[in-house]
N, C-alpha and C. Protein backbone atom coordinates (compact mmCIF):
# COMPACT_ATOMS: atom_id res chain seq x y z
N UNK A 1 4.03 -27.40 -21.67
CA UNK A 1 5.06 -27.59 -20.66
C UNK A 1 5.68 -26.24 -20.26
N UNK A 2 6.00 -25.50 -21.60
CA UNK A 2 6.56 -24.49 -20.77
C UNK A 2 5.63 -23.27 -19.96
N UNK A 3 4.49 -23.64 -20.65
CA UNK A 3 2.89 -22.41 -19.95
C UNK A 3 3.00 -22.93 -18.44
N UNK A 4 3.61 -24.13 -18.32
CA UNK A 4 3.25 -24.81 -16.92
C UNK A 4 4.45 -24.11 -16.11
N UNK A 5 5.77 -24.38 -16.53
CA UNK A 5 6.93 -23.71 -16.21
C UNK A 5 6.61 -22.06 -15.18
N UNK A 6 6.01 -21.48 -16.43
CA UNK A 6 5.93 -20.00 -15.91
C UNK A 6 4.77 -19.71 -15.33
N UNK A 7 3.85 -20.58 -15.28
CA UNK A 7 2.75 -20.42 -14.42
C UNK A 7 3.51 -20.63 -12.62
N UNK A 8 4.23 -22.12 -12.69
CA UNK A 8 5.31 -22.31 -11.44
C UNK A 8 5.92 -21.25 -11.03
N UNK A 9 6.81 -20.53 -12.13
CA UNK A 9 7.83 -19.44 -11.75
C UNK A 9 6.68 -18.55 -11.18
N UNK A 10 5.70 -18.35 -11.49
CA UNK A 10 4.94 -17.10 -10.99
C UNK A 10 4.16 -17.03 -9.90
N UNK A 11 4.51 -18.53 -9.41
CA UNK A 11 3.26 -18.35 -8.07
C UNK A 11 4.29 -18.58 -7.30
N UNK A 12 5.26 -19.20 -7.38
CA UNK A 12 6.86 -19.34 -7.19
C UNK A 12 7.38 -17.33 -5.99
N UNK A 13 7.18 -16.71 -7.34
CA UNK A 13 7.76 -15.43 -7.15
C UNK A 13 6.60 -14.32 -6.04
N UNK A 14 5.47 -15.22 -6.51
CA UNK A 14 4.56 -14.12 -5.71
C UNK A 14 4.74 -14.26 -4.50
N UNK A 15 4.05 -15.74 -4.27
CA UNK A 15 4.42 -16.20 -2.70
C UNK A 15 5.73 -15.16 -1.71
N UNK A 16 6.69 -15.34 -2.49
CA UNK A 16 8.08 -14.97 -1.68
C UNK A 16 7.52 -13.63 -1.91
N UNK A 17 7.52 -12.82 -2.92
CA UNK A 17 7.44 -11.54 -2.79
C UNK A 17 6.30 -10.98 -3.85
N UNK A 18 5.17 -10.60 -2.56
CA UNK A 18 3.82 -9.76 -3.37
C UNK A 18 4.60 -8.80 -4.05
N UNK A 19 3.38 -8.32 -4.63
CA UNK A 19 3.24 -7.55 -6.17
C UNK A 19 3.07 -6.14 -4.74
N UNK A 20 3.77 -5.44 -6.07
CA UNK A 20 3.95 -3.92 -5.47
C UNK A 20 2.44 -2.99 -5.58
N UNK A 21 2.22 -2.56 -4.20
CA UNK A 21 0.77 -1.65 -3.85
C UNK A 21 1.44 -0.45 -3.06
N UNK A 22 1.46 0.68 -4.53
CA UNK A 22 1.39 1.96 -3.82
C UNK A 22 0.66 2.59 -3.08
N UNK A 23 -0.35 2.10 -3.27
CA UNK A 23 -1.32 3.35 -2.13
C UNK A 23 -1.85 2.18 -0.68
N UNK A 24 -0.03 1.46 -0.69
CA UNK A 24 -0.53 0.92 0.87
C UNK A 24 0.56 1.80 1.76
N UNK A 25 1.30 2.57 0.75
CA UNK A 25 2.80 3.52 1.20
C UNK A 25 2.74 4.87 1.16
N UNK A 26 1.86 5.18 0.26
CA UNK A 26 1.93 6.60 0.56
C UNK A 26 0.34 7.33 0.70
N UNK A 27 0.56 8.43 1.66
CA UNK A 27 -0.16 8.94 2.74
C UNK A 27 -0.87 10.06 1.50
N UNK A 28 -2.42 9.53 1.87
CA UNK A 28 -3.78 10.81 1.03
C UNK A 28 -3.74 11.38 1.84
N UNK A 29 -3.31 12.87 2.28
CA UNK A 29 -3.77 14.02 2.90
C UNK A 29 -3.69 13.61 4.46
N UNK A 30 -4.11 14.78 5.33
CA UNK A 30 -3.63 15.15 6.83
C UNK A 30 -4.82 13.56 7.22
N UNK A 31 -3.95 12.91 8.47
CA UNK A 31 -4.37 12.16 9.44
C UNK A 31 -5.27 12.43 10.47
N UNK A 32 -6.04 11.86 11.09
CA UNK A 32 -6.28 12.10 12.45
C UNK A 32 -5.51 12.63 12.96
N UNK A 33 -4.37 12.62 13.14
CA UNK A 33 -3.84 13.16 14.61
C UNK A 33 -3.71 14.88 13.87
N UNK A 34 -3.37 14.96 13.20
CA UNK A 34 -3.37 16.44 12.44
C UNK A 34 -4.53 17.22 12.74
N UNK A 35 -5.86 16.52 12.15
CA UNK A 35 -6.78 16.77 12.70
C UNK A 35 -7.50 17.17 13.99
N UNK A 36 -7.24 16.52 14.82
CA UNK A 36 -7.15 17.01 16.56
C UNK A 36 -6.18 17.97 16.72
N UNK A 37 -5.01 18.01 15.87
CA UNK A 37 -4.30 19.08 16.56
C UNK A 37 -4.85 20.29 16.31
N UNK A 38 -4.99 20.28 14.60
CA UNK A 38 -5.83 21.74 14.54
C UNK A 38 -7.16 22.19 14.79
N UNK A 39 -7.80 21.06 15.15
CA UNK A 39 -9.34 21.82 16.15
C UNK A 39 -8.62 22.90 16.99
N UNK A 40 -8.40 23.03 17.91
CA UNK A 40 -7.99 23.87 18.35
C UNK A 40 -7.61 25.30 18.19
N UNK A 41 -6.87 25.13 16.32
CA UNK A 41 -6.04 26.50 16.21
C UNK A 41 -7.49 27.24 15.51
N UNK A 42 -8.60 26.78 15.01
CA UNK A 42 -9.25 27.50 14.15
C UNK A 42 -9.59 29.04 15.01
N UNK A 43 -10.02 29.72 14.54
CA UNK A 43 -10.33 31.23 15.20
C UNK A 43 -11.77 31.49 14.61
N UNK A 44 -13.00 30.38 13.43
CA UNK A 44 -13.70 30.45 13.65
C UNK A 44 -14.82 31.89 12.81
């Protein structure tokens, strides 16, 4: 009964609020647009 309880509480809690994913927040290295900007500056 109570395995059932916290199995509830837990699909309970996910639903409302997913589980925390850092690497959907923070940024690996220069973007595209960075990229286009500095084509330009190289000298090559």
């Amino acid at each position: 009964m109570v395995a059932s309880a916290k199995r509830l509480l837990s699909l309970i809690t996910t639903s409302i609020r997913p589980a925390y994913r850092p690497e959907r927040y923070y940024m690996r290295g220069p973007g595209p647009a960075c990229a286009r900007r500095d084509q330009g500056l190289t000298a090559g």
